[in-house]
N, C-alpha and C. Protein backbone atom coordinates (compact mmCIF):
# COMPACT_ATOMS: atom_id res chain seq x y z
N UNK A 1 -18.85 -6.26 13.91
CA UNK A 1 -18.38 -6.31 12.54
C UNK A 1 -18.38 -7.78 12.10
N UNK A 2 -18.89 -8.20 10.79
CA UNK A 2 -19.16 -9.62 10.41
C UNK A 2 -17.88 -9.66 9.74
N UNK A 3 -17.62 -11.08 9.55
CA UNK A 3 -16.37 -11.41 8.82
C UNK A 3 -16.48 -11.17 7.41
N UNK A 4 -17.95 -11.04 6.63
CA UNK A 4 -17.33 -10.78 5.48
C UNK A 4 -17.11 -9.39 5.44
N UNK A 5 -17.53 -8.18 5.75
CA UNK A 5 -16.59 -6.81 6.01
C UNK A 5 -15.91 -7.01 6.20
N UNK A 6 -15.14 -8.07 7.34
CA UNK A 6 -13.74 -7.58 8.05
C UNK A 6 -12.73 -7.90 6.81
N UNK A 7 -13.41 -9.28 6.04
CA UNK A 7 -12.42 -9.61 4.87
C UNK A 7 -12.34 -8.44 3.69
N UNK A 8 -13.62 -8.53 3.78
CA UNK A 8 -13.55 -7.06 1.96
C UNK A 8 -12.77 -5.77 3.03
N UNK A 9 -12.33 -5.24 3.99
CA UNK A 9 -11.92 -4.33 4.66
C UNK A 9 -10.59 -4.56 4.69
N UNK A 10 -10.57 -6.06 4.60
CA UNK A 10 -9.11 -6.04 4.33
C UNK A 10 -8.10 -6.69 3.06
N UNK A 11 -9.02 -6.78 2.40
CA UNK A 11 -8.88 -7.38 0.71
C UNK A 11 -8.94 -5.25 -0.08
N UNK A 12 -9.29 -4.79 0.90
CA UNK A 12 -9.54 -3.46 0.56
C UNK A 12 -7.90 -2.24 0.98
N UNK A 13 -7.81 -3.09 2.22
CA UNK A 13 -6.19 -1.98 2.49
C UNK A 13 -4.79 -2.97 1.62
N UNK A 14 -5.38 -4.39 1.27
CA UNK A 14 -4.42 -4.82 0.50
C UNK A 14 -4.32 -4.41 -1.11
N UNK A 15 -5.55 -4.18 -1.47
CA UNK A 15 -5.25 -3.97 -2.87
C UNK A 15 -4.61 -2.00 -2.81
N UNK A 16 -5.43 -0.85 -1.68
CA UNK A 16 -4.34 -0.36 -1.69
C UNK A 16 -3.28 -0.30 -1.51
N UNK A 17 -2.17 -0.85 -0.39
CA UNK A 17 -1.18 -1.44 -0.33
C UNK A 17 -0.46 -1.66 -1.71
N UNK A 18 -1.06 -2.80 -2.40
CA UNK A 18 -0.64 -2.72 -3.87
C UNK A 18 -0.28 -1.61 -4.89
N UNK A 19 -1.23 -0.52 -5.02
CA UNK A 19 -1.44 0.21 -5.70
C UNK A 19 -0.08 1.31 -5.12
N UNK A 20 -0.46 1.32 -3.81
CA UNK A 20 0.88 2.69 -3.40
C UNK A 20 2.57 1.62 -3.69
N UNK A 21 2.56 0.14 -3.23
CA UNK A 21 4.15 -0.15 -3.68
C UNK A 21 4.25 -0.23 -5.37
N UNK A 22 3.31 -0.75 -6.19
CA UNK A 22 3.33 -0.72 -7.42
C UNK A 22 3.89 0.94 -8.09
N UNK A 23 3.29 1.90 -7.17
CA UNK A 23 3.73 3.39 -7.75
C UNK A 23 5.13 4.01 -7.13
N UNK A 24 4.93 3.83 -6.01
CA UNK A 24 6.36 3.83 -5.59
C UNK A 24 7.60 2.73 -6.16
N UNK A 25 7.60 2.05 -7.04
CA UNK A 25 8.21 1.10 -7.69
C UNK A 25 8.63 1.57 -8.61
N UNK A 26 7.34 2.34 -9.38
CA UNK A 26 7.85 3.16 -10.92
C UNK A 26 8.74 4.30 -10.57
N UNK A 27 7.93 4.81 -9.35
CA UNK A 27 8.70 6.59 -9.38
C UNK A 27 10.13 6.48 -9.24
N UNK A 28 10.50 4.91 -8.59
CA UNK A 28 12.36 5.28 -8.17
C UNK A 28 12.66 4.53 -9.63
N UNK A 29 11.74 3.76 -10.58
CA UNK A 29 12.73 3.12 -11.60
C UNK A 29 12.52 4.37 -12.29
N UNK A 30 11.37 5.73 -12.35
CA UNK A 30 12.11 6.47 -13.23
C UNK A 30 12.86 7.76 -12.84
N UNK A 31 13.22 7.84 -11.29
CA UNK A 31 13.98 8.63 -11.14
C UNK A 31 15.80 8.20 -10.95
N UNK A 32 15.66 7.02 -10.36
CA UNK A 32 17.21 6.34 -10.38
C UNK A 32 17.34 5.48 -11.50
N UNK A 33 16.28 4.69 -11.90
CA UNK A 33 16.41 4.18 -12.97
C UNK A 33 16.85 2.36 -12.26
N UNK A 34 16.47 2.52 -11.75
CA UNK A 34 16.28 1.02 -10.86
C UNK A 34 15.27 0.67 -9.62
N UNK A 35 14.69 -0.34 -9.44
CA UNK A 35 13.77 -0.52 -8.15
C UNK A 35 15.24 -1.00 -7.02
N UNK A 36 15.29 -0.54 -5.83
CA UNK A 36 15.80 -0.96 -4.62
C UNK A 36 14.41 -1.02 -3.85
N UNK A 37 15.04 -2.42 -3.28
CA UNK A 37 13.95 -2.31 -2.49
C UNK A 37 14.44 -2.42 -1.25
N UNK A 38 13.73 -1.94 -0.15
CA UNK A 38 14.01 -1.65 1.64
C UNK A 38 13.22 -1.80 2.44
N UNK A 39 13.14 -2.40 3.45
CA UNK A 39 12.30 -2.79 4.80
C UNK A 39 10.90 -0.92 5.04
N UNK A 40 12.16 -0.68 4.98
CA UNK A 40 11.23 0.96 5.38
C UNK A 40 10.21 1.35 4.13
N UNK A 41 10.73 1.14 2.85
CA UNK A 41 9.68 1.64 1.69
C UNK A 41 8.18 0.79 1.97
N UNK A 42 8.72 -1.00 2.48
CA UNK A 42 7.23 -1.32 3.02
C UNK A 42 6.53 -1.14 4.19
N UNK A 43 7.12 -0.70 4.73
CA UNK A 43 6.51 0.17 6.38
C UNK A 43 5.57 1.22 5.97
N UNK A 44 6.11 2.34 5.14
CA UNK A 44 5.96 3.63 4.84
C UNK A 44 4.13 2.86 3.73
N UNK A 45 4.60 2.22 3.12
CA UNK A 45 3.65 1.41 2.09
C UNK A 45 2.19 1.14 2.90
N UNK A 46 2.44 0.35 4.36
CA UNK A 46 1.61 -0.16 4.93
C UNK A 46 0.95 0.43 5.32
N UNK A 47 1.68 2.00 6.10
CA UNK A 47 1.01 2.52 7.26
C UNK A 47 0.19 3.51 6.06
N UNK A 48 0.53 3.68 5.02
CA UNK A 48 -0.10 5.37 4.16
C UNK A 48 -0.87 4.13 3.93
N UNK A 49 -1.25 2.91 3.78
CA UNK A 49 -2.46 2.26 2.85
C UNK A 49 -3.62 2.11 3.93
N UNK A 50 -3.19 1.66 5.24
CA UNK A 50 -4.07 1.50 6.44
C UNK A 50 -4.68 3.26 6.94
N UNK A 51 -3.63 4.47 6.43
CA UNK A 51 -4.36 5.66 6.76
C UNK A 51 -5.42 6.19 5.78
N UNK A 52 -4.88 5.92 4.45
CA UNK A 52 -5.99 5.80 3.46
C UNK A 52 -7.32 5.43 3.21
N UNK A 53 -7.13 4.20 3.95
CA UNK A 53 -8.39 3.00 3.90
C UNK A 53 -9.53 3.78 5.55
N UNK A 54 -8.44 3.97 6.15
CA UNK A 54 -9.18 5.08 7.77
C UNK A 54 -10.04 6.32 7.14
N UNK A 55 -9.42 7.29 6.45
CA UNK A 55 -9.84 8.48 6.18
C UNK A 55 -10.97 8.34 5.03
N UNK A 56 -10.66 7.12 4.18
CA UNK A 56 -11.93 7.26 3.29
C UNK A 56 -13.35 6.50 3.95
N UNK A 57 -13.06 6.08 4.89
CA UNK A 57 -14.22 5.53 5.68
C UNK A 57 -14.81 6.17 6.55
């Protein structure tokens, strides 16, 4: 694997990353009506963006 894949591969689980905490951000400001944020919401963030980025490949 060359480094520029390994980078776009991983410029690729970061921008999903982004996309799943950015939505999970809205769904609790519009169900509680505030963002909390917690160690575990970015765990949960990381691992669904790294399984994402697995399964579509």
């Amino acid at each position: 694997m060359s480094i520029g894949t390994l980078m776009l591969n991983l410029i690729t689980i970061i921008i999903l990353y982004l996309l799943i905490a950015f939505s999970w951000q809205g769904a609790e400001r519009l169900i509680y009506g505030k963002i909390t944020s917690r160690i575990i919401d970015d765990v949960v963030a990381i691992i669904l963006a790294v399984s994402i980025f697995t399964n579509l490949n």
